[in-house]
PDB file of N, CA and C in Angstrom:
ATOM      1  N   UNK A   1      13.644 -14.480 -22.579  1.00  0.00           N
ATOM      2  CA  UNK A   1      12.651 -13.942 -23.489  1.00  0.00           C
ATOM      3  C   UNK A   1      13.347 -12.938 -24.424  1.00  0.00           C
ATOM      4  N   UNK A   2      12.918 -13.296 -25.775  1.00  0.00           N
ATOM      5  CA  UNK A   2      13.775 -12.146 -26.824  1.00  0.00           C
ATOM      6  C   UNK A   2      13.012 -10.747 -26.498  1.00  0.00           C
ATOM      7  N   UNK A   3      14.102  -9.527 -26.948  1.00  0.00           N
ATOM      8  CA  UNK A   3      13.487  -8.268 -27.200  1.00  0.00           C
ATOM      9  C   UNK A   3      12.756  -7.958 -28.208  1.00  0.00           C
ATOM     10  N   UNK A   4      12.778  -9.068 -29.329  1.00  0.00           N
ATOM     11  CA  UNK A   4      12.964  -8.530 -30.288  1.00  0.00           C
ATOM     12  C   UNK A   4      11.308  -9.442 -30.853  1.00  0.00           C
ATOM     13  N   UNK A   5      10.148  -8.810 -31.544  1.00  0.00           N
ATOM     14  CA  UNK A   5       8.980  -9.566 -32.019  1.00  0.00           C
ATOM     15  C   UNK A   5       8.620  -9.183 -33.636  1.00  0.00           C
ATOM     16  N   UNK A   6       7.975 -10.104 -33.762  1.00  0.00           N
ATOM     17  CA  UNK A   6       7.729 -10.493 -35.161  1.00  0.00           C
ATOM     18  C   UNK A   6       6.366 -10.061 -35.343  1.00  0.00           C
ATOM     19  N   UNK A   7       6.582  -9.461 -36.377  1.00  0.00           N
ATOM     20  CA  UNK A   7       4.388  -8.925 -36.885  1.00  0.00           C
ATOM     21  C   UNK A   7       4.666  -9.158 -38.135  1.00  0.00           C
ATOM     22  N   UNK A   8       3.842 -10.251 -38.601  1.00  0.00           N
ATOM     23  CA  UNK A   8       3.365 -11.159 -39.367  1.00  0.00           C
ATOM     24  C   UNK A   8       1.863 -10.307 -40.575  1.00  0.00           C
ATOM     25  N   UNK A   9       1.984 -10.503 -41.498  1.00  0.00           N
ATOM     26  CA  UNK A   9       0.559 -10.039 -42.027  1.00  0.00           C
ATOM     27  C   UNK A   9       0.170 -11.692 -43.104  1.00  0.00           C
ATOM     28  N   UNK A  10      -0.707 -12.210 -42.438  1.00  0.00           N
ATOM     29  CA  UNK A  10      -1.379 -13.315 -43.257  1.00  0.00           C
ATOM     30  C   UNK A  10      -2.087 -12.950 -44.216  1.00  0.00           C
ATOM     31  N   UNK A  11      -2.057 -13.828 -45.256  1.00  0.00           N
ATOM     32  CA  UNK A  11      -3.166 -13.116 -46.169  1.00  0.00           C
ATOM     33  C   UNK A  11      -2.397 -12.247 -47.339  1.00  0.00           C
ATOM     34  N   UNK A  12      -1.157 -11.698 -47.302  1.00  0.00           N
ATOM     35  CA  UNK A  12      -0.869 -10.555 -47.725  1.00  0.00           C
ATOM     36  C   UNK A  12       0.314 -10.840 -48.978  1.00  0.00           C
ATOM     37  N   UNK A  13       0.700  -9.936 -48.981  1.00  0.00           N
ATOM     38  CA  UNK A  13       1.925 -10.295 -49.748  1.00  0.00           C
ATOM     39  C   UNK A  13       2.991  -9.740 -49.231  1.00  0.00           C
ATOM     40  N   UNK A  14       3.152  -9.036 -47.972  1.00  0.00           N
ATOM     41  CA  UNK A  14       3.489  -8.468 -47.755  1.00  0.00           C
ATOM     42  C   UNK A  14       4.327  -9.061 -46.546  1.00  0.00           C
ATOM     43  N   UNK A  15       5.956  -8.876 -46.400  1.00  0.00           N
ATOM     44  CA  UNK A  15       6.773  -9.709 -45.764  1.00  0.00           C
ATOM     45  C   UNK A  15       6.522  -9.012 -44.037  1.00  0.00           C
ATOM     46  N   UNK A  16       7.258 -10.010 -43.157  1.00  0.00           N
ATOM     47  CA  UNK A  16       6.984  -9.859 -42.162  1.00  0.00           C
ATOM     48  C   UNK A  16       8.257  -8.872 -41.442  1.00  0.00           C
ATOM     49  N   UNK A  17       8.211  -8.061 -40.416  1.00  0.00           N
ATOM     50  CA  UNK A  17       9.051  -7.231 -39.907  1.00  0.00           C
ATOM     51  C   UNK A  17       9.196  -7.508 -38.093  1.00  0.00           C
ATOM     52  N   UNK A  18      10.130  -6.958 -37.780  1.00  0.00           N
ATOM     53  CA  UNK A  18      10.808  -7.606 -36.862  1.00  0.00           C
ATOM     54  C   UNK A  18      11.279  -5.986 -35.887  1.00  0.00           C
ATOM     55  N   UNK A  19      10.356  -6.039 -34.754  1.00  0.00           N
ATOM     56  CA  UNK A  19      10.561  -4.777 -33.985  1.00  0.00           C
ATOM     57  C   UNK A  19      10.818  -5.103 -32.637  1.00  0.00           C
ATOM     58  N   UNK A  20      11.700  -4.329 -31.964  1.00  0.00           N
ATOM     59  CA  UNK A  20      12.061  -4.538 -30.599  1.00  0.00           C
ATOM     60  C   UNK A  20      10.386  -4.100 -29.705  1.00  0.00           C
ATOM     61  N   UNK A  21      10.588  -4.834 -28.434  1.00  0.00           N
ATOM     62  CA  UNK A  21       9.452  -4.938 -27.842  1.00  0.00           C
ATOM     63  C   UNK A  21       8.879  -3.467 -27.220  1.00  0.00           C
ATOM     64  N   UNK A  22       7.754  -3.784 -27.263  1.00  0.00           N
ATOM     65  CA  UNK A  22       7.029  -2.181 -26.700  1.00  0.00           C
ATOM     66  C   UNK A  22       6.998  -1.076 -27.856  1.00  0.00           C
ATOM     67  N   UNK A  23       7.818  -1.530 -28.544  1.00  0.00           N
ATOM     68  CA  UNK A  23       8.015  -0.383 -30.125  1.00  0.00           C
ATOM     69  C   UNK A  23       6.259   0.347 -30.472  1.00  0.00           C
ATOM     70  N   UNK A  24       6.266   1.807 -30.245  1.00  0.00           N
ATOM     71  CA  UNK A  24       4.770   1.944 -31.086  1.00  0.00           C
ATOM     72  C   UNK A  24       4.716   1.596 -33.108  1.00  0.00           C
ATOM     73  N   UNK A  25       3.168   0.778 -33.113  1.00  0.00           N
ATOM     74  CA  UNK A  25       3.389  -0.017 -34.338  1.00  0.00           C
ATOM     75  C   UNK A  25       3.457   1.296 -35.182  1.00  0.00           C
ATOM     76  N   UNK A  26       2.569   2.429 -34.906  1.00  0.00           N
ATOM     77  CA  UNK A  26       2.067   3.304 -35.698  1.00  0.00           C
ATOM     78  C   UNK A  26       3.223   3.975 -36.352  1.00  0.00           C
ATOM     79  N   UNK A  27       4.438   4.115 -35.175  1.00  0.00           N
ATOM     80  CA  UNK A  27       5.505   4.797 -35.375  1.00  0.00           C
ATOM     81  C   UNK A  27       6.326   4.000 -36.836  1.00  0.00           C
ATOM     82  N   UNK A  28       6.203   2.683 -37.117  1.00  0.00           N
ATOM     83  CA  UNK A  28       7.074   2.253 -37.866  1.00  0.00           C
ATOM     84  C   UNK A  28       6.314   0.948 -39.011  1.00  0.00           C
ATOM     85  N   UNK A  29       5.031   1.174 -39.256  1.00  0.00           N
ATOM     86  CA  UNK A  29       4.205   0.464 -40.106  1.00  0.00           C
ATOM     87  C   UNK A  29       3.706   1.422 -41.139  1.00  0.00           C
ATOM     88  N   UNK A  30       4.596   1.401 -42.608  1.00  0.00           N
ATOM     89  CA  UNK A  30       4.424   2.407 -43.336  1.00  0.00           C
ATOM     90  C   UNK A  30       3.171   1.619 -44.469  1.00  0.00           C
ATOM     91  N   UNK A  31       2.949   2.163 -45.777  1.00  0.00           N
ATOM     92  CA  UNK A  31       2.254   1.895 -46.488  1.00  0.00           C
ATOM     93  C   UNK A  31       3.011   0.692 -47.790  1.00  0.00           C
ATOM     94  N   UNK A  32       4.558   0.851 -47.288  1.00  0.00           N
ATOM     95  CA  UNK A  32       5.372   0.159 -47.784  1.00  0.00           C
ATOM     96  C   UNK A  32       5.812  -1.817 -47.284  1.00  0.00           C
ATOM     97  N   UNK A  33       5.476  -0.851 -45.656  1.00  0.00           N
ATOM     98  CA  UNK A  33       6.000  -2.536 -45.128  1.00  0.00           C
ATOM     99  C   UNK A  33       4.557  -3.293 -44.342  1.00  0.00           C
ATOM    100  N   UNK A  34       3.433  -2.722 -44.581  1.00  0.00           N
ATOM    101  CA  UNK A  34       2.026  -3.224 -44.016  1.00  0.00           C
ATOM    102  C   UNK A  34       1.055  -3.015 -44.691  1.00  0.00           C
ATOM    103  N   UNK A  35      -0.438  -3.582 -44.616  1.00  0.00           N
ATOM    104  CA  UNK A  35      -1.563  -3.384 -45.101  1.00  0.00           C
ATOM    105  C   UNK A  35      -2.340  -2.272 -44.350  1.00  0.00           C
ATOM    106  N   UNK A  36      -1.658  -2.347 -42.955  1.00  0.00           N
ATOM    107  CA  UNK A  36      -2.470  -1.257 -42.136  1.00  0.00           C
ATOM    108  C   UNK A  36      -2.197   0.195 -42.460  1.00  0.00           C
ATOM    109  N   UNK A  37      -3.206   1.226 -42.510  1.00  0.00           N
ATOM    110  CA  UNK A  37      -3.480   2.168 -42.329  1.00  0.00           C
ATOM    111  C   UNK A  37      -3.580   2.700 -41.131  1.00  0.00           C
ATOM    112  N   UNK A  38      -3.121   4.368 -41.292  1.00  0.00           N
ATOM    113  CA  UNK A  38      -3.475   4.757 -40.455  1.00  0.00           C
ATOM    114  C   UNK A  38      -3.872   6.464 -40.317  1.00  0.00           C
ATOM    115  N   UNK A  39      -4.354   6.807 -39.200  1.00  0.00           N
ATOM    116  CA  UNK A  39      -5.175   8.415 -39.813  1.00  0.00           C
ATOM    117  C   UNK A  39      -4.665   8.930 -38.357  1.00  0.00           C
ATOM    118  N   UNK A  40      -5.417   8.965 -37.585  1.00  0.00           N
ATOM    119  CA  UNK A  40      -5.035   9.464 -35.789  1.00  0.00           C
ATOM    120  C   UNK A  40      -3.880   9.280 -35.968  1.00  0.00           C
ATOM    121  N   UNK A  41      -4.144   8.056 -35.499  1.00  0.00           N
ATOM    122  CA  UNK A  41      -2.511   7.696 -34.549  1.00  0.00           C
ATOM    123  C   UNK A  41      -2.776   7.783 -33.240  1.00  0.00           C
ATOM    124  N   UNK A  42      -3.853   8.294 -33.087  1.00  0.00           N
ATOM    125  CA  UNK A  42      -4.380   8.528 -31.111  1.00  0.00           C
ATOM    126  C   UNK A  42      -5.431   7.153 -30.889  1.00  0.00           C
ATOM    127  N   UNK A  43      -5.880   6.195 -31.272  1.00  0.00           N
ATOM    128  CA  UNK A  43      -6.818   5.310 -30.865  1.00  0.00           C
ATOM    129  C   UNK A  43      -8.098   6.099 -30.985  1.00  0.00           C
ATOM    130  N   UNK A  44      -8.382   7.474 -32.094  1.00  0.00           N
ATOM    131  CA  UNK A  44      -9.661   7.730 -31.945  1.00  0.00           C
ATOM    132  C   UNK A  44     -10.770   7.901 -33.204  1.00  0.00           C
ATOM    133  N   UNK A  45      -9.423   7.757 -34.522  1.00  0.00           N
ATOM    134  CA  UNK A  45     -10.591   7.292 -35.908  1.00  0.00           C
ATOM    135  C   UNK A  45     -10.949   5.816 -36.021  1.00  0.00           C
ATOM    136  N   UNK A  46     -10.118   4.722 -35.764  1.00  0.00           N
ATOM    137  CA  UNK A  46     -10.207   3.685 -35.903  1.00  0.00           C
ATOM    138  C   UNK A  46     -10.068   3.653 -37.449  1.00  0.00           C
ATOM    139  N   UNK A  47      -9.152   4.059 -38.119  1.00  0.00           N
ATOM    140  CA  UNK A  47      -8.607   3.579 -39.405  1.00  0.00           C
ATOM    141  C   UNK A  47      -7.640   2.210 -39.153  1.00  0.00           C
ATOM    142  N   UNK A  48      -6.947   2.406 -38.197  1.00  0.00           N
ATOM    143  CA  UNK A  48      -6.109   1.182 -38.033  1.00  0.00           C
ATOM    144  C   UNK A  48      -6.721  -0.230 -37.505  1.00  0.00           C
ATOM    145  N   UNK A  49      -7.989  -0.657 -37.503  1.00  0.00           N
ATOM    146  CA  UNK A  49      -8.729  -1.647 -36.695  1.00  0.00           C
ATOM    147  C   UNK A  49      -7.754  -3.007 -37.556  1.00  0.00           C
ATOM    148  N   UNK A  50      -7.779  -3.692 -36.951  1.00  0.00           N
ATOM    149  CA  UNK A  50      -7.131  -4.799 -37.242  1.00  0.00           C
ATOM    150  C   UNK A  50      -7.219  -6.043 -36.375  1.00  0.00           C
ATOM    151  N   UNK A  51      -7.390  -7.344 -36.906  1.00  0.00           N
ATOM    152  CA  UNK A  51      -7.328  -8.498 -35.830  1.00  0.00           C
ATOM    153  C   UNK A  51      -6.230  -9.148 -35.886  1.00  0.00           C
ATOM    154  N   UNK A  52      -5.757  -9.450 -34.351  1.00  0.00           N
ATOM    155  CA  UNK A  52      -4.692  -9.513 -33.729  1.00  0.00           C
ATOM    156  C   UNK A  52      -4.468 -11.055 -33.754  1.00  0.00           C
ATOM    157  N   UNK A  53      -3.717 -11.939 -33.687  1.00  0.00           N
ATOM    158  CA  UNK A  53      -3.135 -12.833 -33.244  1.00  0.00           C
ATOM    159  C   UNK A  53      -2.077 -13.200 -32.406  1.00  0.00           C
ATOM    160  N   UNK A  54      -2.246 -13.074 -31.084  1.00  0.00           N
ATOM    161  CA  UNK A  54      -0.722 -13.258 -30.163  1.00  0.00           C
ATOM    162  C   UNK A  54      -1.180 -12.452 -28.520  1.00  0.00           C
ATOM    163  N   UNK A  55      -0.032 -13.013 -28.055  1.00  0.00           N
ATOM    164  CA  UNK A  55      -0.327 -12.558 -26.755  1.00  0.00           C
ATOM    165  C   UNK A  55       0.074 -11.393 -26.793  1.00  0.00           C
ATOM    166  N   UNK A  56      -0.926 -10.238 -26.580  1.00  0.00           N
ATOM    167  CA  UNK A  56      -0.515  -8.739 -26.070  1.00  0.00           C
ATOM    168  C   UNK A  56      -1.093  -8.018 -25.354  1.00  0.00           C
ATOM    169  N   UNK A  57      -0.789  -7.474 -24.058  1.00  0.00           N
ATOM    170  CA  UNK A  57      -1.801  -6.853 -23.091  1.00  0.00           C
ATOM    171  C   UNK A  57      -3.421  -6.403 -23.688  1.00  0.00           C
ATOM    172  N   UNK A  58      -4.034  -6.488 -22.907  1.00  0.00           N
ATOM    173  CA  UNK A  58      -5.511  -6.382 -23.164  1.00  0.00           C
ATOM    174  C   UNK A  58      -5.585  -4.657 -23.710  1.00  0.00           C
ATOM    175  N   UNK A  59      -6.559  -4.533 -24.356  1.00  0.00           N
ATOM    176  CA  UNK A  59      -7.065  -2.691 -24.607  1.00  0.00           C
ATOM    177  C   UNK A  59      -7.183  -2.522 -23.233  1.00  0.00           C
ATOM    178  N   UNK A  60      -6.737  -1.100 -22.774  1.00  0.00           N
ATOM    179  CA  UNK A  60      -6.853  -0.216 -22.387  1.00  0.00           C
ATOM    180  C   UNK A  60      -8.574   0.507 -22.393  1.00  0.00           C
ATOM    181  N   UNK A  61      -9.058   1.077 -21.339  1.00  0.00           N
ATOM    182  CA  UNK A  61     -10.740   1.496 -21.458  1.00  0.00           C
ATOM    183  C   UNK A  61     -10.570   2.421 -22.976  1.00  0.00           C
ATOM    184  N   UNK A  62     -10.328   3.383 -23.375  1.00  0.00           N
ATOM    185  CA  UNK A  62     -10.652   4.748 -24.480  1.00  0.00           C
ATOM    186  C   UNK A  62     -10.359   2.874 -25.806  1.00  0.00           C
ATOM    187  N   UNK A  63      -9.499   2.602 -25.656  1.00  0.00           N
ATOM    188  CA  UNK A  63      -9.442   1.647 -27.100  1.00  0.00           C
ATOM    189  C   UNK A  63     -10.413   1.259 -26.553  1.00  0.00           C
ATOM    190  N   UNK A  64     -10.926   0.161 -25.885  1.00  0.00           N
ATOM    191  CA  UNK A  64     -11.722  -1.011 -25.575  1.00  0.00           C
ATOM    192  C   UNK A  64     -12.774  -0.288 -25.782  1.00  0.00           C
ATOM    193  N   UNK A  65     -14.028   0.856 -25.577  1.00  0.00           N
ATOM    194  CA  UNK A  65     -15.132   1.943 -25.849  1.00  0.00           C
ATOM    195  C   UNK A  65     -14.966   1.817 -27.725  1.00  0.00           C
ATOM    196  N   UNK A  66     -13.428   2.075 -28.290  1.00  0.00           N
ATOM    197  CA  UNK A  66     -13.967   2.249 -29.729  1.00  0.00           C
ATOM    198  C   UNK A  66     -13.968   1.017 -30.341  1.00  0.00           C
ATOM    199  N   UNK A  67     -13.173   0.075 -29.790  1.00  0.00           N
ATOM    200  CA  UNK A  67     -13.802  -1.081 -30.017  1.00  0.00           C
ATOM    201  C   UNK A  67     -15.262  -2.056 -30.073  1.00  0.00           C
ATOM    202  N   UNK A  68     -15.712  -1.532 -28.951  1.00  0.00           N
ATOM    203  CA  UNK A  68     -16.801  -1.839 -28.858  1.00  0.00           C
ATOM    204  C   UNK A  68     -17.625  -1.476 -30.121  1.00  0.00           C
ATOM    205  N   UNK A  69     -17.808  -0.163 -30.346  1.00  0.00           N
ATOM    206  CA  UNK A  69     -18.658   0.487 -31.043  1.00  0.00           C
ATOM    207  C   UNK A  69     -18.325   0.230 -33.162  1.00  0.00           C
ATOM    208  N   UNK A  70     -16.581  -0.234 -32.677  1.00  0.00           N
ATOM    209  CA  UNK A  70     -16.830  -0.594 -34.439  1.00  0.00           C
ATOM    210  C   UNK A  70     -16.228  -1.910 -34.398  1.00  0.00           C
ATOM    211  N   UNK A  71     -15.988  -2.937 -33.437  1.00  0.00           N
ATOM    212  CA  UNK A  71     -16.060  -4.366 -33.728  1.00  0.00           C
ATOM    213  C   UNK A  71     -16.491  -4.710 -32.633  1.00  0.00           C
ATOM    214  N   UNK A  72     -17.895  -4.984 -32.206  1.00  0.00           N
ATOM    215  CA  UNK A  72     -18.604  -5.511 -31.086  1.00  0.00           C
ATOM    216  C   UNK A  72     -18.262  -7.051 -31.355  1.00  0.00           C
ATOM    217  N   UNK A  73     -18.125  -7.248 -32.022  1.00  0.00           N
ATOM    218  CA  UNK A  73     -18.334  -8.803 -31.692  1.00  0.00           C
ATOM    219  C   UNK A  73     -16.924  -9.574 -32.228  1.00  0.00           C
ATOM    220  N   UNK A  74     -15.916  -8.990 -31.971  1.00  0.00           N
ATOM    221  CA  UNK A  74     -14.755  -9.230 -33.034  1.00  0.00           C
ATOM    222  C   UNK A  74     -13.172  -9.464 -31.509  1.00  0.00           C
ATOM    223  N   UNK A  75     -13.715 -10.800 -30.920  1.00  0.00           N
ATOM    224  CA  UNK A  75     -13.088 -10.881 -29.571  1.00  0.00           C
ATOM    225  C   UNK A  75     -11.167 -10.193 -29.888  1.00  0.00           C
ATOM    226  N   UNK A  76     -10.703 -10.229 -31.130  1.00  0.00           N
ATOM    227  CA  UNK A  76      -9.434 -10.178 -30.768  1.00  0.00           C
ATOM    228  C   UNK A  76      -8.998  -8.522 -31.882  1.00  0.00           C
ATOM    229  N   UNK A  77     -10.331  -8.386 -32.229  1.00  0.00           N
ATOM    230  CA  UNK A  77      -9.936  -6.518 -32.442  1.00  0.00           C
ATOM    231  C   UNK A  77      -9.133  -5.516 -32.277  1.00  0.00           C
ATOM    232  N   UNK A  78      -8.350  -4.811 -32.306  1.00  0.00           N
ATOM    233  CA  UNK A  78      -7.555  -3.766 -31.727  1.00  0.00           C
ATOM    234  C   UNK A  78      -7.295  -2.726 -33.001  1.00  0.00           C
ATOM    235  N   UNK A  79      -6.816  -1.900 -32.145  1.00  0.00           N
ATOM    236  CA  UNK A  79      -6.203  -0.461 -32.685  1.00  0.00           C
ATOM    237  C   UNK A  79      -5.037  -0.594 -32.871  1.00  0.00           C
ATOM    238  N   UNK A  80      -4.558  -0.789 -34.326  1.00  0.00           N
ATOM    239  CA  UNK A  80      -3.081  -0.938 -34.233  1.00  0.00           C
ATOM    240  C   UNK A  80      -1.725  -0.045 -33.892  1.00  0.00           C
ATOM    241  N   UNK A  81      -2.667   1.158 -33.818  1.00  0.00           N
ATOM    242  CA  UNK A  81      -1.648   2.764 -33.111  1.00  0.00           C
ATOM    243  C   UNK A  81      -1.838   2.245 -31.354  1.00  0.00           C
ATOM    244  N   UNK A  82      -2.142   1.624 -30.935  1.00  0.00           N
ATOM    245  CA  UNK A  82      -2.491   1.597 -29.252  1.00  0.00           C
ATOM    246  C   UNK A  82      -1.764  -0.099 -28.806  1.00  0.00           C
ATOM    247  N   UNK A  83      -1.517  -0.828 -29.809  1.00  0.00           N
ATOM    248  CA  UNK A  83      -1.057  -2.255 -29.418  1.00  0.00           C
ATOM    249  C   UNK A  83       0.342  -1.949 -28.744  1.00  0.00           C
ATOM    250  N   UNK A  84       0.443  -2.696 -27.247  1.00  0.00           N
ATOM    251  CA  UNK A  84       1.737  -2.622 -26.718  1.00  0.00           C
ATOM    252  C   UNK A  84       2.144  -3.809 -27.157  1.00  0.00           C
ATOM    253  N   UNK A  85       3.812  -3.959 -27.797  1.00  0.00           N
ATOM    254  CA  UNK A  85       4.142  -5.148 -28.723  1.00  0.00           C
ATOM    255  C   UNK A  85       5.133  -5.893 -27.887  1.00  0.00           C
ATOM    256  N   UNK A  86       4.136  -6.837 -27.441  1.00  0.00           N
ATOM    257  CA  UNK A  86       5.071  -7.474 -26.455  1.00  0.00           C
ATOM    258  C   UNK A  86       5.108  -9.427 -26.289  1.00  0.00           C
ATOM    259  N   UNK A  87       5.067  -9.742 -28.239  1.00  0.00           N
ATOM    260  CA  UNK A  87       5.317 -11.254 -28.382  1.00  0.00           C
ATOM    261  C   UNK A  87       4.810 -11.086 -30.382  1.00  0.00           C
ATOM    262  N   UNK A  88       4.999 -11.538 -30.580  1.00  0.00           N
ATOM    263  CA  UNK A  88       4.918 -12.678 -31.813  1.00  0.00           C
ATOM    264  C   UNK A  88       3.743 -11.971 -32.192  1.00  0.00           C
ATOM    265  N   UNK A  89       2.879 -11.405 -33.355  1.00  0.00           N
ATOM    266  CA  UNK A  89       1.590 -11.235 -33.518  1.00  0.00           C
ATOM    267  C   UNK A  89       1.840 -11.962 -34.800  1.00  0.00           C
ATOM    268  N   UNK A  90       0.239 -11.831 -35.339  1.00  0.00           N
ATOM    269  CA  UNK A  90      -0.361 -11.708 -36.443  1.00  0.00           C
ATOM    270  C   UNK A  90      -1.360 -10.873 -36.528  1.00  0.00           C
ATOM    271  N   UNK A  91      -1.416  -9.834 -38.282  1.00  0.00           N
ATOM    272  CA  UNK A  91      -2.237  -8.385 -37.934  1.00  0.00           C
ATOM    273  C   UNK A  91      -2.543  -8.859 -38.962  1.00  0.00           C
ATOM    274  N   UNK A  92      -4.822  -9.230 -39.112  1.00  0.00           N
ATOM    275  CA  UNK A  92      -4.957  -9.013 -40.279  1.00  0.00           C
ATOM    276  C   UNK A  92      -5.957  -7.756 -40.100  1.00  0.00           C
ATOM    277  N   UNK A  93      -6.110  -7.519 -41.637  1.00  0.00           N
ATOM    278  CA  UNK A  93      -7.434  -5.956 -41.425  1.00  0.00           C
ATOM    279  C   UNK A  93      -8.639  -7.023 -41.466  1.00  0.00           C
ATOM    280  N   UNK A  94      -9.044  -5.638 -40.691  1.00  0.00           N
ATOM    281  CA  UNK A  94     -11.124  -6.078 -40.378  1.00  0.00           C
ATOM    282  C   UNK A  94     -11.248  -5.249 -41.393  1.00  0.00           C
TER     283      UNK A  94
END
């Protein structure tokens, strides 16, 4: 299994980047190399909401609560400051 994963932005114009695994996204997804935003950085404004494509551990309860409350119905939702990066994604914004 590589260390190394790919986050993809569909939709965008914006090229794809290539981070070793577990990397926090927040730490290295600027306004330069992503569409995502971000404000916290703690999983608790939900500026970063984004839908996910790829296998990556499930939310955690505090994400999975703000999930609920600003994408109830949005099965592959996440916080992109809280994603543990551990395969291949695709991040588009909600």
């Amino acid at each position: 299994m590589s260390n190394l994963c790919k986050i993809s932005f569909p939709e965008t114009d914006y090229l794809s980047i290539t981070l070793q695994r577990h990397q926090n996204l927040s730490e290295h997804l600027t306004i330069q190399n992503s569409p995502v935003l971000f404000g916290c950085r703690t999983g608790i404004c939900g500026t970063c909401l984004v839908k996910v494509i790829g296998d990556i551990p499930a939310a955690k309860a505090d994400e999975q609560e703000m999930l609920d409350t600003l994408a109830p119905n949005v099965s592959n939702a996440r916080l992109a400051c809280q994603i543990d990066l551990t395969a291949n994604v695709e991040i588009n914004i909600l």
